[in-house]
C-alpha atoms as a PDB file:
ATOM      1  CA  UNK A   1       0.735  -9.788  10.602  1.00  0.00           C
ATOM      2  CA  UNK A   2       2.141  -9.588   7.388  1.00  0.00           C
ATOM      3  CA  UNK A   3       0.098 -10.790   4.187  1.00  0.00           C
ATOM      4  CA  UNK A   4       2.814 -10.912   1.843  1.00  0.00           C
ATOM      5  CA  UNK A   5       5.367 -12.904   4.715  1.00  0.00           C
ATOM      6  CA  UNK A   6       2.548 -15.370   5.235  1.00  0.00           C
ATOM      7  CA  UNK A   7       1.274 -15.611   0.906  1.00  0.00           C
ATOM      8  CA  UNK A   8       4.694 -15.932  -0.810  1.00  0.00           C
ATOM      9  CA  UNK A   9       2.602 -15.702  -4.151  1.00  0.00           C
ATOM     10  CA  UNK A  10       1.255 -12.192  -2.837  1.00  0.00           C
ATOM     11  CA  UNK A  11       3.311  -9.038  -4.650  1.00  0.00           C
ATOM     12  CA  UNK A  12       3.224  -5.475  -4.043  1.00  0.00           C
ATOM     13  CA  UNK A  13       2.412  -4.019  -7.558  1.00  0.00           C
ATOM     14  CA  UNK A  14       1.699  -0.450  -8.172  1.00  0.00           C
ATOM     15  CA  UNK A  15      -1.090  -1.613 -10.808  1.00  0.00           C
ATOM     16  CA  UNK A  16      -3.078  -3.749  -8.112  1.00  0.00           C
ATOM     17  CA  UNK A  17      -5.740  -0.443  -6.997  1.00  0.00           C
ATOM     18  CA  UNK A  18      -7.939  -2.935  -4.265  1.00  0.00           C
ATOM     19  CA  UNK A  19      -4.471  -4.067  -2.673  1.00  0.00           C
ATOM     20  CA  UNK A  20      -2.805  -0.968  -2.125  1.00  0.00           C
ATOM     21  CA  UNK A  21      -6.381   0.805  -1.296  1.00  0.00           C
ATOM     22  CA  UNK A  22      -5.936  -1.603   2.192  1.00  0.00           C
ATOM     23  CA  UNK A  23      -3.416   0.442   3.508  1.00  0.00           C
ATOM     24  CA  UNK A  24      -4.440   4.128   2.943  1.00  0.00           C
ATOM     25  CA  UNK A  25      -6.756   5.678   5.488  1.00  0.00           C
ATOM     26  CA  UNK A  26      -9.902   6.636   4.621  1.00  0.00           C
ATOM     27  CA  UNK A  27      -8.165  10.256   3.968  1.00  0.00           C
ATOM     28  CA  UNK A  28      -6.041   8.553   1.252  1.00  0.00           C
ATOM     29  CA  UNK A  29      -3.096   9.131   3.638  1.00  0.00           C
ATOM     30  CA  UNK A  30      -0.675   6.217   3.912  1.00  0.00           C
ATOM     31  CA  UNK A  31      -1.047   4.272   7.182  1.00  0.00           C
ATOM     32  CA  UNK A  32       1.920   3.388   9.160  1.00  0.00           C
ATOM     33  CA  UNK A  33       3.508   0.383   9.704  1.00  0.00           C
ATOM     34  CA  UNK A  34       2.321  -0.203  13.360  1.00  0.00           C
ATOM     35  CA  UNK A  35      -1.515   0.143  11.633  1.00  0.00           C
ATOM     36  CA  UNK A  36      -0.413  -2.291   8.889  1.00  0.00           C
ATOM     37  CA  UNK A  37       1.576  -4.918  10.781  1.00  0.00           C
ATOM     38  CA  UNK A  38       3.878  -5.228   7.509  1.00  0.00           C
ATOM     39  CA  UNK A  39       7.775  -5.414   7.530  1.00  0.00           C
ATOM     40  CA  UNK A  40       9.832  -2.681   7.549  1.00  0.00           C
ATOM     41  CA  UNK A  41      10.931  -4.251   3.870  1.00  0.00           C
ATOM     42  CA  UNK A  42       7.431  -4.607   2.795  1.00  0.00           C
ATOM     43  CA  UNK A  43       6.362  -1.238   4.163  1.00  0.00           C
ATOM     44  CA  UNK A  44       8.521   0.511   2.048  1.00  0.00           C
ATOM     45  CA  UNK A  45       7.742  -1.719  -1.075  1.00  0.00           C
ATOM     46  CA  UNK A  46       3.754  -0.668  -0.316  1.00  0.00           C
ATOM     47  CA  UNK A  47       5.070   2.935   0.151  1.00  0.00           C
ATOM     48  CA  UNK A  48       6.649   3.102  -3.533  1.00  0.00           C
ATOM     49  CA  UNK A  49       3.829   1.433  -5.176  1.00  0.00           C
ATOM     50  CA  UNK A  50       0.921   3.664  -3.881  1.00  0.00           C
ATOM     51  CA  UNK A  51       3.119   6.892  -4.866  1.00  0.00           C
ATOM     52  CA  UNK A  52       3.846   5.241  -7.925  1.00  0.00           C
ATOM     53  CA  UNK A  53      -0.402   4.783  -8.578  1.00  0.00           C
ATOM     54  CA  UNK A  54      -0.738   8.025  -7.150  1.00  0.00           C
ATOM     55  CA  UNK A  55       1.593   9.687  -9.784  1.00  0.00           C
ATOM     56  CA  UNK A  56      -0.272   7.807 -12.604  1.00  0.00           C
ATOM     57  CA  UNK A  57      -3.618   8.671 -11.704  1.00  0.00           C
ATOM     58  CA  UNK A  58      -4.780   5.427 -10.652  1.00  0.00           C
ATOM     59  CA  UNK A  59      -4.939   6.571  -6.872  1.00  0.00           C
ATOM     60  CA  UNK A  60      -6.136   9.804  -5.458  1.00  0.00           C
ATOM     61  CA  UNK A  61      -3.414  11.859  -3.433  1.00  0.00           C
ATOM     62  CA  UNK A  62      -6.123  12.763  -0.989  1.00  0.00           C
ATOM     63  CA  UNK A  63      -9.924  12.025  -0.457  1.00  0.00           C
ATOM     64  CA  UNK A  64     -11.501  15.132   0.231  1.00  0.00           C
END
């Protein structure tokens, strides 16, 4: 079920480290959206933000 369909005051934001932390694996890989139960919409919104951490430093690209 989605979170952010259910929460309208829920938003994706690429600053938000604990959300976007939900939907990696424990490998740092980004889990699909049959794992997440998001919309297609918000999977891709999810998608952007964590490469969007990732490219800042505020995510790791993998967890070795």
């Amino acid at each position: 079920l989605d979170p952010f369909m259910e929460d309208p005051t829920k938003t994706i934001d690429y600053k938000d480290v604990a959300m976007l932390s939900r939907f990696l694996s424990e490998r740092g890989r980004i889990l699909s959206r049959r794992l997440t139960g998001l919309s297609s919409y918000n999977q891709r919104k999810v998608t952007k933000a964590i490469k969007r951490a990732q490219n800042i430093g505020l995510l790791p690209f993998t967890a070795i």
